[in-house]
C-alpha atoms as a PDB file:
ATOM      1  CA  UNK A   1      -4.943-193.934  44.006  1.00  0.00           C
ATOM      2  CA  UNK A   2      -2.464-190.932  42.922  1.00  0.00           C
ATOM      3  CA  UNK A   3       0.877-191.253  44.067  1.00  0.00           C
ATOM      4  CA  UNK A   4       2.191-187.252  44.124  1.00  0.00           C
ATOM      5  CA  UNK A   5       5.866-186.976  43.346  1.00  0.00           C
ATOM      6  CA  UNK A   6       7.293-183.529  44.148  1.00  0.00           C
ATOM      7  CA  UNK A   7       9.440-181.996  41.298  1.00  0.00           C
ATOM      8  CA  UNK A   8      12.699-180.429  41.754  1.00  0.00           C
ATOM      9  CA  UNK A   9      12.355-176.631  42.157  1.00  0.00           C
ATOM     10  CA  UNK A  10      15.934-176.336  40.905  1.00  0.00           C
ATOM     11  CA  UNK A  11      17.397-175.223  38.046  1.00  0.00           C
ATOM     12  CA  UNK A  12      20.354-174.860  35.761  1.00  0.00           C
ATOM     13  CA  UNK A  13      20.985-170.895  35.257  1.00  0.00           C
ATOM     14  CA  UNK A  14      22.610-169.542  32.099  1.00  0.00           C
ATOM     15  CA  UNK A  15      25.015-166.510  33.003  1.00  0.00           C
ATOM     16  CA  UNK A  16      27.660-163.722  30.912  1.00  0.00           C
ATOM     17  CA  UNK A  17      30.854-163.249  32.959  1.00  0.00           C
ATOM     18  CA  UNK A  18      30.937-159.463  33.557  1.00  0.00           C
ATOM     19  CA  UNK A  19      34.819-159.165  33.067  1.00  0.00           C
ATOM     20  CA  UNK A  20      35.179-161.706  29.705  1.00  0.00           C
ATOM     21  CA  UNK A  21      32.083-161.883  28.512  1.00  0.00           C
ATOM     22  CA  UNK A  22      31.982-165.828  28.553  1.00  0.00           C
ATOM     23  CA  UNK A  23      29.141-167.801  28.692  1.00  0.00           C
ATOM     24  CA  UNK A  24      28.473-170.728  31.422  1.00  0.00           C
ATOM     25  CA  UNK A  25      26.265-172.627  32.397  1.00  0.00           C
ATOM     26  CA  UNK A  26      25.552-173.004  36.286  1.00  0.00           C
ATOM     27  CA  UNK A  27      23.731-175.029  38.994  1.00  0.00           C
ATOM     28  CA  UNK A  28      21.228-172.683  41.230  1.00  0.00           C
ATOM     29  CA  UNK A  29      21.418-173.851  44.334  1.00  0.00           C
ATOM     30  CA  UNK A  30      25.286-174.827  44.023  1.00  0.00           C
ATOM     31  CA  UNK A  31      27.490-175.438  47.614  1.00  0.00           C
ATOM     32  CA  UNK A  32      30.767-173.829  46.622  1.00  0.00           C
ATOM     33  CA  UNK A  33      32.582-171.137  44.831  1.00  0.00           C
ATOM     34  CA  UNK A  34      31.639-170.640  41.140  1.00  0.00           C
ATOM     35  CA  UNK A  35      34.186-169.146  38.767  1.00  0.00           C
ATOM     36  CA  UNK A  36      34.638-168.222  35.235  1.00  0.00           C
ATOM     37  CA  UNK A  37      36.298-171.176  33.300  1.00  0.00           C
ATOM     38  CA  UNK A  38      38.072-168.217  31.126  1.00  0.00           C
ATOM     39  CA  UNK A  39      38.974-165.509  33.216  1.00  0.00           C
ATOM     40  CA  UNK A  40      38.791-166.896  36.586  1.00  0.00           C
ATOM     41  CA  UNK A  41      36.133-164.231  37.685  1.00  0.00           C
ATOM     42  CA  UNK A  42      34.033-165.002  40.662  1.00  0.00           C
ATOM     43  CA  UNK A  43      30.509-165.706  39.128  1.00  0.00           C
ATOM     44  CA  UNK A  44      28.429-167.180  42.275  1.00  0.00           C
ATOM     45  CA  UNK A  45      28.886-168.092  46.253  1.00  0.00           C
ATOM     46  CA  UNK A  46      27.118-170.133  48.241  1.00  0.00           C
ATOM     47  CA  UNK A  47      24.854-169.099  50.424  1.00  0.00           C
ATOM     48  CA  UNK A  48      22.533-171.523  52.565  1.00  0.00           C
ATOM     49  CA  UNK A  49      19.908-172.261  50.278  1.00  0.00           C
ATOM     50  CA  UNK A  50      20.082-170.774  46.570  1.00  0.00           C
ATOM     51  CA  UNK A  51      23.501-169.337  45.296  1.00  0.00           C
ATOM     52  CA  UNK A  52      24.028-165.311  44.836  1.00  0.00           C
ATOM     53  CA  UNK A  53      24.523-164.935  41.084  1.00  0.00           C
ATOM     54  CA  UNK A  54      26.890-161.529  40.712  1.00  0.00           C
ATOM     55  CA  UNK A  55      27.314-162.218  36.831  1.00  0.00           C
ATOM     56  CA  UNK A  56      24.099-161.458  34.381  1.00  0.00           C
ATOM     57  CA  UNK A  57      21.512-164.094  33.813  1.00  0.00           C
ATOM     58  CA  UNK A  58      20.962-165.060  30.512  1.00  0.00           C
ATOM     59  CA  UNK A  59      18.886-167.847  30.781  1.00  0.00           C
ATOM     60  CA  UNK A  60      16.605-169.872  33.442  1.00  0.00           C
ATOM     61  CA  UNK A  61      17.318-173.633  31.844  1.00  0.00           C
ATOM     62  CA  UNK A  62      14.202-176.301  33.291  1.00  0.00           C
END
């Protein structure tokens, strides 16, 4: 008897603020407002299922 678990299909996202050039780490499928820890630049919304990245991706982190 197999007992299927289903994996997250989530995933941590590695991104280069456009304005500072700082790197972050951020959630994919985050529910609010992500901004830059340096410069305060507005890196991802919320939408209702995945977030829109508007900085560069760096990195897909599983």
């Amino acid at each position: 008897m197999k007992i299927m678990i289903k994996e997250p299909n989530s995933k941590f996202i590695k991104v280069r603020c456009n304005k500072c050039k700082n790197e972050q780490i951020i959630f994919g499928k985050s529910a609010t407002k992500i901004d830059c820890l340096v410069c305060g630049q507005n890196l991802s919304t919320s939408t209702a299922g995945k977030s829109k990245i508007k900085a560069r991706i760096l990195e897909v982190l599983e």
